[in-house]
N, C-alpha and C. Protein backbone atom coordinates (compact mmCIF):
# COMPACT_ATOMS: atom_id res chain seq x y z
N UNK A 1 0.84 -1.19 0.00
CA UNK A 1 0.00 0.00 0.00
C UNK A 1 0.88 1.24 0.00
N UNK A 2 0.54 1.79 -1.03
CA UNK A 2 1.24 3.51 -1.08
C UNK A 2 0.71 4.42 -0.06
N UNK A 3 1.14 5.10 1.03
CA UNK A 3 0.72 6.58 1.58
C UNK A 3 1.58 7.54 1.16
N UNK A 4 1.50 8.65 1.95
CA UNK A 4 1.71 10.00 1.59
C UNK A 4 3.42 10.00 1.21
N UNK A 5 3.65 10.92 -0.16
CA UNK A 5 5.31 10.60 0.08
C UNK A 5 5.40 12.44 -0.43
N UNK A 6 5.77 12.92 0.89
CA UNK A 6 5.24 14.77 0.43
C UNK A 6 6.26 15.39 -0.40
N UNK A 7 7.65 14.42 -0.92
CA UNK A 7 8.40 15.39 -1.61
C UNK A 7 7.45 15.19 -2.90
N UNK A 8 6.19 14.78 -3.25
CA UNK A 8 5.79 14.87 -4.21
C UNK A 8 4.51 15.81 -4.26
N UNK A 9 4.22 16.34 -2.91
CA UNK A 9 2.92 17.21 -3.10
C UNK A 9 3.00 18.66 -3.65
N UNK A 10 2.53 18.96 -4.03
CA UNK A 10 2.10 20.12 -4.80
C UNK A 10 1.19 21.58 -4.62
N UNK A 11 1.14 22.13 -4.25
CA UNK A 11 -0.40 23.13 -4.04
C UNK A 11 -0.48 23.27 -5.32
N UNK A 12 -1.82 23.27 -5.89
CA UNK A 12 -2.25 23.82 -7.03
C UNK A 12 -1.87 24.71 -7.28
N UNK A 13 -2.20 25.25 -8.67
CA UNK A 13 -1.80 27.30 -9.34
C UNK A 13 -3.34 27.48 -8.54
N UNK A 14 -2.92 28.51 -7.82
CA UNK A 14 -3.77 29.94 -7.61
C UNK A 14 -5.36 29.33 -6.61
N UNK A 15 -4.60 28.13 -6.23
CA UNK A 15 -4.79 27.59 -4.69
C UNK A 15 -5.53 28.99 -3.56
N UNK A 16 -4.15 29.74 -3.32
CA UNK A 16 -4.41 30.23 -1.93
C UNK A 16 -5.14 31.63 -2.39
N UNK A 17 -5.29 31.62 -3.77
CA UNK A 17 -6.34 33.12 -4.19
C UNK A 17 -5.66 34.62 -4.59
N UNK A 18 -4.32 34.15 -3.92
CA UNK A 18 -3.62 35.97 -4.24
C UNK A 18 -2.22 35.42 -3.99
N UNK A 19 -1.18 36.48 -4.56
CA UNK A 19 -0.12 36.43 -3.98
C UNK A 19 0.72 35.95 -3.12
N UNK A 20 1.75 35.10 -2.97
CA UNK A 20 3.00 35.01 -1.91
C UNK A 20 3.26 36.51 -0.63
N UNK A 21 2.98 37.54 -1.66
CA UNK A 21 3.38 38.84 -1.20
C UNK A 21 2.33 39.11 -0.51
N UNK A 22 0.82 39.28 -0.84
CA UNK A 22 -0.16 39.66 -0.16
C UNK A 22 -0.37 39.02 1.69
N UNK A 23 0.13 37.40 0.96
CA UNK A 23 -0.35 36.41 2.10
C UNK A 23 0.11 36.49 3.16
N UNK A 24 1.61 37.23 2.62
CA UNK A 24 2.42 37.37 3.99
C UNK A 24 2.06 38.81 4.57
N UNK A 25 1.82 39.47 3.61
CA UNK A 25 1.12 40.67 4.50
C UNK A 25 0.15 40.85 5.04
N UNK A 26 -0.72 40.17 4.86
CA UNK A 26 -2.14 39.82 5.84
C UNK A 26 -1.39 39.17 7.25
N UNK A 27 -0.57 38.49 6.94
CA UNK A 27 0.05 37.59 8.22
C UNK A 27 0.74 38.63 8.99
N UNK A 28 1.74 39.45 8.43
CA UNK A 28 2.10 40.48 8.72
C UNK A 28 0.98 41.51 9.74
N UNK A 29 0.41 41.94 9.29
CA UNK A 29 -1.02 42.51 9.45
C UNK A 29 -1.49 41.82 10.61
N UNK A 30 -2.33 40.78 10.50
CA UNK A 30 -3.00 40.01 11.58
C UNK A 30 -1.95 39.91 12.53
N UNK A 31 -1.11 39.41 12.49
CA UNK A 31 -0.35 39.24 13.94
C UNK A 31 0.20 40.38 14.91
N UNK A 32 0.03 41.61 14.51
CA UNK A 32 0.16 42.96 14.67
C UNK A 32 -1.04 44.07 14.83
N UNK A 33 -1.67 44.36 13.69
CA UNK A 33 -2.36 45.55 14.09
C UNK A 33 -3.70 44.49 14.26
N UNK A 34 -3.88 43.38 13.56
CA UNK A 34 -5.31 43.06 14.28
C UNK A 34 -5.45 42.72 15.93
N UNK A 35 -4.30 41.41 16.00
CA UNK A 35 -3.86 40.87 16.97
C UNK A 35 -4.15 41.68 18.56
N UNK A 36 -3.00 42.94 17.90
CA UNK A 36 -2.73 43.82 19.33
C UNK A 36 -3.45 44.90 19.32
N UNK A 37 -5.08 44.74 18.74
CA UNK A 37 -5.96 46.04 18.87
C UNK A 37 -6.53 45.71 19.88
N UNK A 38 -7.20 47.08 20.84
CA UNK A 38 -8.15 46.70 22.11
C UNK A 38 -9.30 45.72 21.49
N UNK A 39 -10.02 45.47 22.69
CA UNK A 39 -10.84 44.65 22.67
C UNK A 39 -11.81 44.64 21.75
N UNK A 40 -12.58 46.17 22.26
CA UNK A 40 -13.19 47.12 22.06
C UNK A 40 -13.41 47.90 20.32
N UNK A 41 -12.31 47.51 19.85
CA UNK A 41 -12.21 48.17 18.44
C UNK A 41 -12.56 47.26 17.19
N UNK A 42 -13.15 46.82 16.96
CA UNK A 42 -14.45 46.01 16.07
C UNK A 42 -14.20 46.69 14.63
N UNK A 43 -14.52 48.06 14.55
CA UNK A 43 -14.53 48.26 13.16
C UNK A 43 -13.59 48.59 12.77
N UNK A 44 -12.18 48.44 13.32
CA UNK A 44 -10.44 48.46 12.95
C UNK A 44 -10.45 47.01 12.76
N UNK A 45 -11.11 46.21 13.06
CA UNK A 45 -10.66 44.50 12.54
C UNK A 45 -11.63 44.32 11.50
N UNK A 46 -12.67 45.06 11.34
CA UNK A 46 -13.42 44.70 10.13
C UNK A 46 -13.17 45.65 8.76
N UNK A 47 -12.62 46.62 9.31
CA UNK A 47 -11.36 47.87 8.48
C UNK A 47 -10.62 46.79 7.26
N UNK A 48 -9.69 46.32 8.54
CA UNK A 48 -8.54 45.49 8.23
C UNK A 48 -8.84 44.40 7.31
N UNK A 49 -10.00 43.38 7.65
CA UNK A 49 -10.40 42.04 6.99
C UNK A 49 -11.01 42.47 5.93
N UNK A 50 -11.95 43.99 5.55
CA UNK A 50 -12.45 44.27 4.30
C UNK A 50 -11.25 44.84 3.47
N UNK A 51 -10.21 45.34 3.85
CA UNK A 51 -8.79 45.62 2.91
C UNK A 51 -8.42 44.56 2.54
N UNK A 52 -8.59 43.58 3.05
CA UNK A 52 -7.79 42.36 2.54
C UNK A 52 -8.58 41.27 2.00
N UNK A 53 -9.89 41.95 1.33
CA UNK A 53 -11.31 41.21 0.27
C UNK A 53 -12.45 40.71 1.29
N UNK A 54 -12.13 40.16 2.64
CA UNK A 54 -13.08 39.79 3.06
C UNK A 54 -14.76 40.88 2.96
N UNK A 55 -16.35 40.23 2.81
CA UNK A 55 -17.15 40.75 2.90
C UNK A 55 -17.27 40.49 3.99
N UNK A 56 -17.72 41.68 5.14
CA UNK A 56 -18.02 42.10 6.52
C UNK A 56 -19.10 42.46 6.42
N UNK A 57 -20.31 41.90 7.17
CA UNK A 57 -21.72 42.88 6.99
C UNK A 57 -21.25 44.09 7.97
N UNK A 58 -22.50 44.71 8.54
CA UNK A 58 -23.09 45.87 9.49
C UNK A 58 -22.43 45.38 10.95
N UNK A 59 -21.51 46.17 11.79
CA UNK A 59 -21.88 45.59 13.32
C UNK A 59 -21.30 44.17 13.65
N UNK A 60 -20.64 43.77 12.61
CA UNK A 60 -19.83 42.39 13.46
C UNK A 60 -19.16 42.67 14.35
N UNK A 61 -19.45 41.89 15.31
CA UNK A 61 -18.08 41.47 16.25
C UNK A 61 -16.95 40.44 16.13
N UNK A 62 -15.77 41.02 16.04
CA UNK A 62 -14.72 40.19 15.71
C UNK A 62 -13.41 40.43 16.96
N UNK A 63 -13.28 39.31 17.73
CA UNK A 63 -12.35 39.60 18.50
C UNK A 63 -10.98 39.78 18.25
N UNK A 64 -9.88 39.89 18.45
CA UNK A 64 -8.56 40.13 18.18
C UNK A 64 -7.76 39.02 18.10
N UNK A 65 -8.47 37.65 19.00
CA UNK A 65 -7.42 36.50 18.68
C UNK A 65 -8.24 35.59 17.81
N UNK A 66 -9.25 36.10 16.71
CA UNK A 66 -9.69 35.52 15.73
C UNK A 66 -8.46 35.21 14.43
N UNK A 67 -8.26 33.86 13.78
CA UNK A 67 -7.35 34.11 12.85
C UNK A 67 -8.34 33.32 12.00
N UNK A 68 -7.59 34.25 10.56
CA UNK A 68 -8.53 33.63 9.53
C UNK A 68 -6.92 33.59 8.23
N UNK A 69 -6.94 32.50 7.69
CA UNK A 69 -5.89 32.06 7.05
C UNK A 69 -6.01 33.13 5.27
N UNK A 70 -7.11 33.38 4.81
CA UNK A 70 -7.25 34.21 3.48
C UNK A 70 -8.61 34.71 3.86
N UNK A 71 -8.61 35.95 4.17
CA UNK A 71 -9.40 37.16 4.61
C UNK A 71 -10.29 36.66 3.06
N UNK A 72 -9.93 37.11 1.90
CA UNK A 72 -10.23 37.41 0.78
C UNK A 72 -11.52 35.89 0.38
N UNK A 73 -11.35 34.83 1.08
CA UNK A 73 -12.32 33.59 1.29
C UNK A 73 -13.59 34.11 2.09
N UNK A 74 -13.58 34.81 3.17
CA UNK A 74 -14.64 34.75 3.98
C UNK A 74 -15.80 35.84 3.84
N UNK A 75 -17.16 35.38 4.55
CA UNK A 75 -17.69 36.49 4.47
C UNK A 75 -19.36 35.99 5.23
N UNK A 76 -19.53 37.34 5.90
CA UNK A 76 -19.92 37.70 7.59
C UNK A 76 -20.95 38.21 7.40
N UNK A 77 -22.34 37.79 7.67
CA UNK A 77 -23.34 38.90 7.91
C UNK A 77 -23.79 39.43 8.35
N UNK A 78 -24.61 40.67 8.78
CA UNK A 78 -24.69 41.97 9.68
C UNK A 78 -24.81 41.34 10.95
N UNK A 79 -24.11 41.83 11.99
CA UNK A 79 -24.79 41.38 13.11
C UNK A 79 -24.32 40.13 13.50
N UNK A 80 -23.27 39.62 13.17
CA UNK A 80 -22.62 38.22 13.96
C UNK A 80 -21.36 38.57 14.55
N UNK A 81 -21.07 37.66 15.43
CA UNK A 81 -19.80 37.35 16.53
C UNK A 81 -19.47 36.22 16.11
N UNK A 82 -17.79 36.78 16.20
CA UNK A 82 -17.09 35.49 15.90
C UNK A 82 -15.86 35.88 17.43
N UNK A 83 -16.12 34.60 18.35
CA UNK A 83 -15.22 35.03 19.57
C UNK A 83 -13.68 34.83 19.81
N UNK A 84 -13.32 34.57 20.69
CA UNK A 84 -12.19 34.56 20.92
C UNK A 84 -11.58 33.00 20.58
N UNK A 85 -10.47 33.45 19.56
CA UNK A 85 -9.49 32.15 19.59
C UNK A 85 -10.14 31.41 18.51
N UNK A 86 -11.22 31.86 17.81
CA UNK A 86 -11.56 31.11 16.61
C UNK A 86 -10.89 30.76 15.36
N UNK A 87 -10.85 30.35 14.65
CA UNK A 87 -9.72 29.99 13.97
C UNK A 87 -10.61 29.42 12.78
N UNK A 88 -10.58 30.38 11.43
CA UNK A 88 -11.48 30.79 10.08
C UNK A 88 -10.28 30.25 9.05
N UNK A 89 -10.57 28.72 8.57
CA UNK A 89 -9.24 27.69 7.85
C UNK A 89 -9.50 28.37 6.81
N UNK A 90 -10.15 29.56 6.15
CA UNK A 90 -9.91 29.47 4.76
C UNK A 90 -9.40 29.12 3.46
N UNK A 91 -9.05 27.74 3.56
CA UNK A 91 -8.67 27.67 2.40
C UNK A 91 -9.75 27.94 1.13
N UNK A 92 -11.18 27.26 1.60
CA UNK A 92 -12.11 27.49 0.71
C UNK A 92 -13.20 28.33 1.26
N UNK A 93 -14.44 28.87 0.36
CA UNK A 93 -14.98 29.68 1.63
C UNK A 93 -15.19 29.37 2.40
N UNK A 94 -15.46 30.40 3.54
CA UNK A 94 -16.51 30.46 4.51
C UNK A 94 -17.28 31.47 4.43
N UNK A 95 -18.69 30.40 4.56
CA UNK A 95 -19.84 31.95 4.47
C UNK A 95 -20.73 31.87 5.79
N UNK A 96 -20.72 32.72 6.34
CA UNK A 96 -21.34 33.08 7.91
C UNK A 96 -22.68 34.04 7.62
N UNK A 97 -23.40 33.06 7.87
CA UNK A 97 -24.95 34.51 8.03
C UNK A 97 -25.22 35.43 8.45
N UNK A 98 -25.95 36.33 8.81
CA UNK A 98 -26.81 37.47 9.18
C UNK A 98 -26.89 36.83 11.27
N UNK A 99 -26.47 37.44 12.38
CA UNK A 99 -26.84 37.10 13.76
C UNK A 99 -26.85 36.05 14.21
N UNK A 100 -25.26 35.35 13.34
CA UNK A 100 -24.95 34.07 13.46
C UNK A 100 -23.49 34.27 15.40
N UNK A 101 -23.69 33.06 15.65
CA UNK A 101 -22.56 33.28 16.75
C UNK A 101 -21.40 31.94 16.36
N UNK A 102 -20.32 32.52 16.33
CA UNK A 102 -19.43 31.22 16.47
C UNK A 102 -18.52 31.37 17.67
N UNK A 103 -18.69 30.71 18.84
CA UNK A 103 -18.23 30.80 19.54
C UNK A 103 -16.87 30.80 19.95
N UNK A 104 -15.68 31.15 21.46
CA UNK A 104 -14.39 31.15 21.41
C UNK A 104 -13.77 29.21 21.25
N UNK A 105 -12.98 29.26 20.53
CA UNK A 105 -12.10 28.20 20.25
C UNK A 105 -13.05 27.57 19.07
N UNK A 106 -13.59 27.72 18.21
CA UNK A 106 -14.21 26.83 17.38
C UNK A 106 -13.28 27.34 16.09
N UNK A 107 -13.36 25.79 15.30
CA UNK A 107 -12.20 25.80 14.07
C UNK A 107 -13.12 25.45 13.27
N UNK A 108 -12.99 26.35 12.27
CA UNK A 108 -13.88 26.00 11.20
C UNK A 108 -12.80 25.80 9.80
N UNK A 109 -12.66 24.76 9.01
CA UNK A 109 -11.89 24.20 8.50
C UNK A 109 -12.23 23.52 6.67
N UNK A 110 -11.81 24.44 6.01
CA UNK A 110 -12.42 24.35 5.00
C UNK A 110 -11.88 23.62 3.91
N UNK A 111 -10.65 23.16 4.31
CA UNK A 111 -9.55 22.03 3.61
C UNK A 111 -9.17 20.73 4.29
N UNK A 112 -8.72 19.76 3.44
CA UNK A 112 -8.67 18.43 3.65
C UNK A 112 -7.55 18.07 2.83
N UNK A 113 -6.95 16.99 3.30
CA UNK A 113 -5.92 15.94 1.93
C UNK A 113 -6.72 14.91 1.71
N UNK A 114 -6.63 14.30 0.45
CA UNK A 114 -6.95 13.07 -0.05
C UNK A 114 -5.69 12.36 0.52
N UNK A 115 -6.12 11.37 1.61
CA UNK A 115 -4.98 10.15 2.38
C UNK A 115 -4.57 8.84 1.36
N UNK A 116 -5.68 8.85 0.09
CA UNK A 116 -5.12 7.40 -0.72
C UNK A 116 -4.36 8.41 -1.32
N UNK A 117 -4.13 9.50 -1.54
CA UNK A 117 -2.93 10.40 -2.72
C UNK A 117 -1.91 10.32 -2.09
N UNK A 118 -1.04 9.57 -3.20
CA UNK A 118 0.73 9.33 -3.04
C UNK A 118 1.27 10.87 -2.36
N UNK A 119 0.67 11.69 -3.62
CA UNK A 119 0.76 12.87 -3.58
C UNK A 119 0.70 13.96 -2.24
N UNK A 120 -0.45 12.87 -1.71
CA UNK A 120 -1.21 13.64 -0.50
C UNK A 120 -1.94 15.32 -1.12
N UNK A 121 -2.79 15.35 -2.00
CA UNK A 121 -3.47 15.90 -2.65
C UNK A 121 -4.14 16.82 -1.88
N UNK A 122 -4.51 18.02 -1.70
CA UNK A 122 -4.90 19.47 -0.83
C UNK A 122 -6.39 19.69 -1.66
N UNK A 123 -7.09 19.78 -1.14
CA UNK A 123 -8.96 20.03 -1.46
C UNK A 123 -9.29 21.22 -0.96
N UNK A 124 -9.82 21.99 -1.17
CA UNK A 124 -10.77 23.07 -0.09
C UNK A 124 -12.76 23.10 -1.00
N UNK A 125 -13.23 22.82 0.43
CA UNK A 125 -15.07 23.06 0.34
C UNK A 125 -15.61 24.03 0.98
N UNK A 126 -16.23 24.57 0.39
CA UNK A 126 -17.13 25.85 1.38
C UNK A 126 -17.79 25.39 2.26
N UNK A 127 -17.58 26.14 3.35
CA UNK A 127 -18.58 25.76 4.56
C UNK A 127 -19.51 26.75 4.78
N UNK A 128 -20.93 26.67 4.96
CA UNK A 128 -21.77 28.01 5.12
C UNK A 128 -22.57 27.50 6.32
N UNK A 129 -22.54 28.82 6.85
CA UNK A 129 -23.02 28.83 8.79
C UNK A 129 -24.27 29.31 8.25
N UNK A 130 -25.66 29.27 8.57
CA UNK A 130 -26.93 30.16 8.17
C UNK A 130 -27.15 31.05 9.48
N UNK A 131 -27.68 32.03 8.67
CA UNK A 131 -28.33 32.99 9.83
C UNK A 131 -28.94 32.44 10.90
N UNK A 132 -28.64 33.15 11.74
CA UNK A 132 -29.03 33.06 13.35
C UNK A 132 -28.96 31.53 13.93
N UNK A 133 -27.24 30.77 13.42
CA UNK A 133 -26.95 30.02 13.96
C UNK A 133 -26.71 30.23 15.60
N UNK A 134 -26.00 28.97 15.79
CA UNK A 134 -25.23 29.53 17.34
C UNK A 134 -24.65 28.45 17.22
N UNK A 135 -22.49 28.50 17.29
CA UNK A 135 -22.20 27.19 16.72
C UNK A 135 -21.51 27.90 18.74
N UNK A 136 -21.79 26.78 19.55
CA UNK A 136 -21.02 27.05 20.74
C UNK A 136 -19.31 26.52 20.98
N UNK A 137 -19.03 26.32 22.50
CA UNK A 137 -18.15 27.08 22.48
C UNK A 137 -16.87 25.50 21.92
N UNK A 138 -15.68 25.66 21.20
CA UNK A 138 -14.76 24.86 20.69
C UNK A 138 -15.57 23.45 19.85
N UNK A 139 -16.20 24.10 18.82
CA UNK A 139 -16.95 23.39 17.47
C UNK A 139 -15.95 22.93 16.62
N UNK A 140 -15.95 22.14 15.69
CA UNK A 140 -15.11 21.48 14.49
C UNK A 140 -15.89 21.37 13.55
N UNK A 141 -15.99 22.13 12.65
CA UNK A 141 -16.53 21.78 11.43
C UNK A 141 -15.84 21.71 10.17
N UNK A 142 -16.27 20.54 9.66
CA UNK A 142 -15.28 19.97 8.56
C UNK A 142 -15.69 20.46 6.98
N UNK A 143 -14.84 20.42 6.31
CA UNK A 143 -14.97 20.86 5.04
C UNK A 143 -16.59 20.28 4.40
N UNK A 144 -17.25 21.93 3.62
CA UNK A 144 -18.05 21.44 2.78
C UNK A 144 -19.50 21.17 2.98
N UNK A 145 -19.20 21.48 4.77
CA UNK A 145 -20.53 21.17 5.39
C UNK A 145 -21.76 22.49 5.52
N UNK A 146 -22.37 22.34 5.42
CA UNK A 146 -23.73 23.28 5.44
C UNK A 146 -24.70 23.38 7.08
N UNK A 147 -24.63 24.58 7.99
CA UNK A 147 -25.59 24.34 8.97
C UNK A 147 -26.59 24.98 8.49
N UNK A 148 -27.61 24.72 8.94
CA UNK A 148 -29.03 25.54 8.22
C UNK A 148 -29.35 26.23 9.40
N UNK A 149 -30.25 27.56 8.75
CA UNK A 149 -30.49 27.98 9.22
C UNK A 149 -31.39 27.92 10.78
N UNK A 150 -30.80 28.96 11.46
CA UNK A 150 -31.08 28.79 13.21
C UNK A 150 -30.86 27.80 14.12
N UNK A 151 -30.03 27.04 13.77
CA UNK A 151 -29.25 25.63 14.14
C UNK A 151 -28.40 26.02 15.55
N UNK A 152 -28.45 25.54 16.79
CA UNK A 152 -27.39 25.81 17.40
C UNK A 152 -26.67 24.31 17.65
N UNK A 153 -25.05 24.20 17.89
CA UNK A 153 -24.37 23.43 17.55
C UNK A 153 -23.42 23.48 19.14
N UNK A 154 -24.10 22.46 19.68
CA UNK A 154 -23.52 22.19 21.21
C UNK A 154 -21.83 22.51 21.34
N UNK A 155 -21.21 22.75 22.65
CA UNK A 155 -20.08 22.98 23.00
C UNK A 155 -19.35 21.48 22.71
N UNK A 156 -17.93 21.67 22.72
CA UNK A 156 -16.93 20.11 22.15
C UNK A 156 -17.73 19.43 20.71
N UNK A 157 -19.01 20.00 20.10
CA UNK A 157 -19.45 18.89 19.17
C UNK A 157 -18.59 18.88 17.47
N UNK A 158 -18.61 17.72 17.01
CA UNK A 158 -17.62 17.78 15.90
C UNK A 158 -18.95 17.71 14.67
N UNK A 159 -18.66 18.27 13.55
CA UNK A 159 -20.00 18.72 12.33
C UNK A 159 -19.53 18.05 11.25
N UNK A 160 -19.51 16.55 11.08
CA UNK A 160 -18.95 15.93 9.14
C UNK A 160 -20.25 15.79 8.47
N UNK A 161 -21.32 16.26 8.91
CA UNK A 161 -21.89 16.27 7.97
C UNK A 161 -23.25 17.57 8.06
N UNK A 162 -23.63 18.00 6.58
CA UNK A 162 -24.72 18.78 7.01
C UNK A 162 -25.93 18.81 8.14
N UNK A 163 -26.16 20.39 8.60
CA UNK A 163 -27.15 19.96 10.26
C UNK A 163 -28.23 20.74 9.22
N UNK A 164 -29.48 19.94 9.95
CA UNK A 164 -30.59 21.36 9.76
C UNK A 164 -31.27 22.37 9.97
N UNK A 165 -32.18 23.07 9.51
CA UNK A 165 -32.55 24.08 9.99
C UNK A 165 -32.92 24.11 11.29
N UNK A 166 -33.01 24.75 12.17
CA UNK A 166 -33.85 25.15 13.38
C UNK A 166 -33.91 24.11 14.30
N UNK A 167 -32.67 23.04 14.41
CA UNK A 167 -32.39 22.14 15.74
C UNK A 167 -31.27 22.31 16.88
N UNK A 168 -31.08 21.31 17.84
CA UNK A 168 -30.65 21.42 18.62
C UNK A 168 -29.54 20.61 18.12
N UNK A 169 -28.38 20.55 17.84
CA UNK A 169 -27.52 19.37 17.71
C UNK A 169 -26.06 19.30 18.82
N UNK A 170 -25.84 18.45 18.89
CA UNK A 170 -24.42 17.78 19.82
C UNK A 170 -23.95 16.77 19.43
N UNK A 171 -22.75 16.51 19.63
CA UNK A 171 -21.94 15.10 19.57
C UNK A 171 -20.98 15.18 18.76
N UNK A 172 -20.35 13.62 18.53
CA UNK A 172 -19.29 13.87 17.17
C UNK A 172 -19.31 12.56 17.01
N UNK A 173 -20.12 12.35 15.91
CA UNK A 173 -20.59 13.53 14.87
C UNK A 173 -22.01 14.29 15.63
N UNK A 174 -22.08 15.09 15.33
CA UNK A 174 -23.05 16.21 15.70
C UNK A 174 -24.69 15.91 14.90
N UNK A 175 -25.63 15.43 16.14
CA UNK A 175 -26.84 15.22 15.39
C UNK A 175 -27.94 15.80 16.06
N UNK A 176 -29.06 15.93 15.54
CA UNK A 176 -30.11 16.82 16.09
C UNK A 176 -30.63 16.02 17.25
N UNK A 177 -31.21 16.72 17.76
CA UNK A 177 -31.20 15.86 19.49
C UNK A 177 -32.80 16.85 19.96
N UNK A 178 -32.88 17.55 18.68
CA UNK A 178 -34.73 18.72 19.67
C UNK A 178 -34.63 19.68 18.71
N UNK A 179 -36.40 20.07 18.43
CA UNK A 179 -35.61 21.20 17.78
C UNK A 179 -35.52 22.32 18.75
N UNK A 180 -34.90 23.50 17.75
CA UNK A 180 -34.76 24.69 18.55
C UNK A 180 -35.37 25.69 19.35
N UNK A 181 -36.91 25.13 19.03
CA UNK A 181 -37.99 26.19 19.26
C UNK A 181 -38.50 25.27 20.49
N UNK A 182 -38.33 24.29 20.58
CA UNK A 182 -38.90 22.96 21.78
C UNK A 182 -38.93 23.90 23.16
């Protein structure tokens, strides 16, 4: 059986969306003026993430130890929090709704390797959060997956596959357990 042999992997052309130069200046950037802004200063991190392509709705909250790997992937709608220590994998999108919450420590993760590739082969899937989720606190959601709308998504629970609208879900894998309105 063949596994991974990485002097042979590759990133695709035009993979990460922009520049060598840009990427490092967002990194540059984030680890500095986003990083070490007060708490308090919201529309200097949504300043920052719309210079660097991300769409920001109205009024997000974005904390300072949020990292998001390609600003220029994501995009936020009016009125959501994304907390502390979250961690936005962009490789592929992420699309976040309208008075959605993603809570502190949750990884949202939008790339994968193919494990039968010699190659060890690099994928990215969009992941889209729907409005007036609530993903609580240190979530995993895996490439590609879809929560529907008004879904809240229990604390420690892991997400491989699409949730639906308007339930209660937990676990790992993460399944509806009530709905939301119960």
């Amino acid at each position: 059986m063949k596994y991974q042999n990485l002097a042979t992997y590759k990133t695709p052309k035009d993979f990460r969306g922009k520049s060598k130069v840009t990427i490092q200046l967002w990194w540059l950037i984030q680890a500095t003026l986003f990083r070490c802004s007060p708490q308090f200063a919201y529309g200097w991190r949504r300043f920052l993430l719309r210079a660097f392509g991300a769409q920001i709705g109205k009024q997000v909250l974005i904390r300072p130890t949020v990292k998001t790997t390609y600003p220029w992937k994501l995009s936020i709608g009016d009125h959501s929090w994304i907390g502390d220590e979250v961690h936005l994998y962009t490789l592929g999108p992420i699309k976040i709704g309208s008075n959605a919450v993603v809570s502190q420590k949750c990884y949202i993760c939008t790339g994968t390797h193919d494990y039968r590739s010699e190659s060890f082969k690099i994928s990215a899937y969009t992941i889209t959060i729907g409005d007036k989720c609530w993903l609580a606190t240190d979530v995993f959601v895996a490439p590609g997956v879809t929560i529907n709308e008004g879904t809240v998504v229990g604390s420690r629970s892991s997400v491989y596959s699409n949730l639906p609208a308007h339930k209660v879900c937990i676990g790992t894998p993460a399944k509806p357990i009530k709905d939301r309105d119960a």
